[in-house]
Protein backbone atom coordinates (compact mmCIF):
# COMPACT_ATOMS: atom_id res chain seq x y z
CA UNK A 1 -6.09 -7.92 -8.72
CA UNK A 2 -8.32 -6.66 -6.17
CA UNK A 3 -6.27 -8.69 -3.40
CA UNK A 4 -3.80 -6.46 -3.76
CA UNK A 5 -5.58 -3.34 -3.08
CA UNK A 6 -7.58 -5.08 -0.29
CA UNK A 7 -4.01 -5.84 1.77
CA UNK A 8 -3.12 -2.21 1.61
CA UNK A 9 -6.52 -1.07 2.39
CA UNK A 10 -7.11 -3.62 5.47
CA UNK A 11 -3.19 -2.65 6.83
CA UNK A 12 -3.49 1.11 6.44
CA UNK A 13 -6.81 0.86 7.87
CA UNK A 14 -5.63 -1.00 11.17
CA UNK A 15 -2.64 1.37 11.44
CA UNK A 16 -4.10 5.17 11.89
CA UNK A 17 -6.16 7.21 13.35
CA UNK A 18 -8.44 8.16 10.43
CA UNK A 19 -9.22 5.19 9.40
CA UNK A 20 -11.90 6.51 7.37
CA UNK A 21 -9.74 8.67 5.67
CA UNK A 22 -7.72 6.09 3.84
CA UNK A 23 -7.64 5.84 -0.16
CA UNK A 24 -6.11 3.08 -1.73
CA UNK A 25 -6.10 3.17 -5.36
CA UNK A 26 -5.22 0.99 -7.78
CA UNK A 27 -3.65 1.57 -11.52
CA UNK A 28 -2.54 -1.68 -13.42
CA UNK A 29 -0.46 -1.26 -16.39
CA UNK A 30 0.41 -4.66 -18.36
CA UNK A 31 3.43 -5.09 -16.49
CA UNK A 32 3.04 -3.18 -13.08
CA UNK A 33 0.68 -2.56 -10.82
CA UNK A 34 0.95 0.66 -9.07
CA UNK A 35 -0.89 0.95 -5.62
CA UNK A 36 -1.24 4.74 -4.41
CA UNK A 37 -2.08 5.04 -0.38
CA UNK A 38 -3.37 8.16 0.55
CA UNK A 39 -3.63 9.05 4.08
CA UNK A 40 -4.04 12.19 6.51
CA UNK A 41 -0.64 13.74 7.03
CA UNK A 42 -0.95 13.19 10.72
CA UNK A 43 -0.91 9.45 9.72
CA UNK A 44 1.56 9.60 7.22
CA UNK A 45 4.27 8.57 10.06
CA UNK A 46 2.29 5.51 11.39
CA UNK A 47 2.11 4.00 7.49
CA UNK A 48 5.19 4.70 7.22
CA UNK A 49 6.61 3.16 10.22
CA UNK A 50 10.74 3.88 12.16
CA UNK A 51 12.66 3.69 9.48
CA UNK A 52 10.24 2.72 6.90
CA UNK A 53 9.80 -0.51 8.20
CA UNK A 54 5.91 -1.19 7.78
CA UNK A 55 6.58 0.41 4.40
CA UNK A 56 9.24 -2.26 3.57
CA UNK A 57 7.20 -5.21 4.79
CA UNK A 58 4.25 -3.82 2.56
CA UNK A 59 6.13 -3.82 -0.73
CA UNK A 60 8.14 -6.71 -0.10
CA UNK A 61 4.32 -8.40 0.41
CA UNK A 62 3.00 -6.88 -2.45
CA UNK A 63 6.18 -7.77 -4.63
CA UNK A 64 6.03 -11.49 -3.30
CA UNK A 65 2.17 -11.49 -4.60
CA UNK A 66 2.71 -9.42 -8.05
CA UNK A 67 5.42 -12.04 -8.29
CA UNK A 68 2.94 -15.03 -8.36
CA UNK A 69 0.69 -12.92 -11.20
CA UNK A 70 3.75 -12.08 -12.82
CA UNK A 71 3.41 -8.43 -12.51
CA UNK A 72 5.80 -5.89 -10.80
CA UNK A 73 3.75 -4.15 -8.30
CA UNK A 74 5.04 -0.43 -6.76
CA UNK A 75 3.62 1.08 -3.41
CA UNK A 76 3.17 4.82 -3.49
CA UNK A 77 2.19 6.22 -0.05
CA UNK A 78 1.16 9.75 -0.84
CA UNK A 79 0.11 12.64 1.30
């Protein structure tokens, strides 16, 4: 399930200014998968994206993958 976490990690990562700041952890339940993404405040807009948008592509990649595993997956961005 590590792929998962990696994604996040590698996209957050590319995205902010603090890279090294970025914590992506992962909590996997026998259904779900939850995914929490903690980043600087400061940074919390560039994850995030106009609208949400980078947010929206990130779950709907993470759903389309939990799908395959069959296994609901939920992205938490967190301050």
């Amino acid at each position: 399930m590590s792929q998962l976490r990696d994604i996040v990690e590698i996209t957050a990562k590319s995205l902010v200014d603090n890279p090294d700041k970025v914590n992506v952890v992962e909590i996997e339940g026998e259904k779900t998968v939850v995914i929490e993404l903690r980043v600087e405040p400061s940074d919390l807009g560039k994850v995030i994206g106009k609208q949400g948008r980078i947010a929206r592509a990130l779950r709907t990649i993470l759903s389309s993958m939990g799908r395959k595993l069959n296994k609901r997956v939920v992205l938490e961005i967190l301050e």
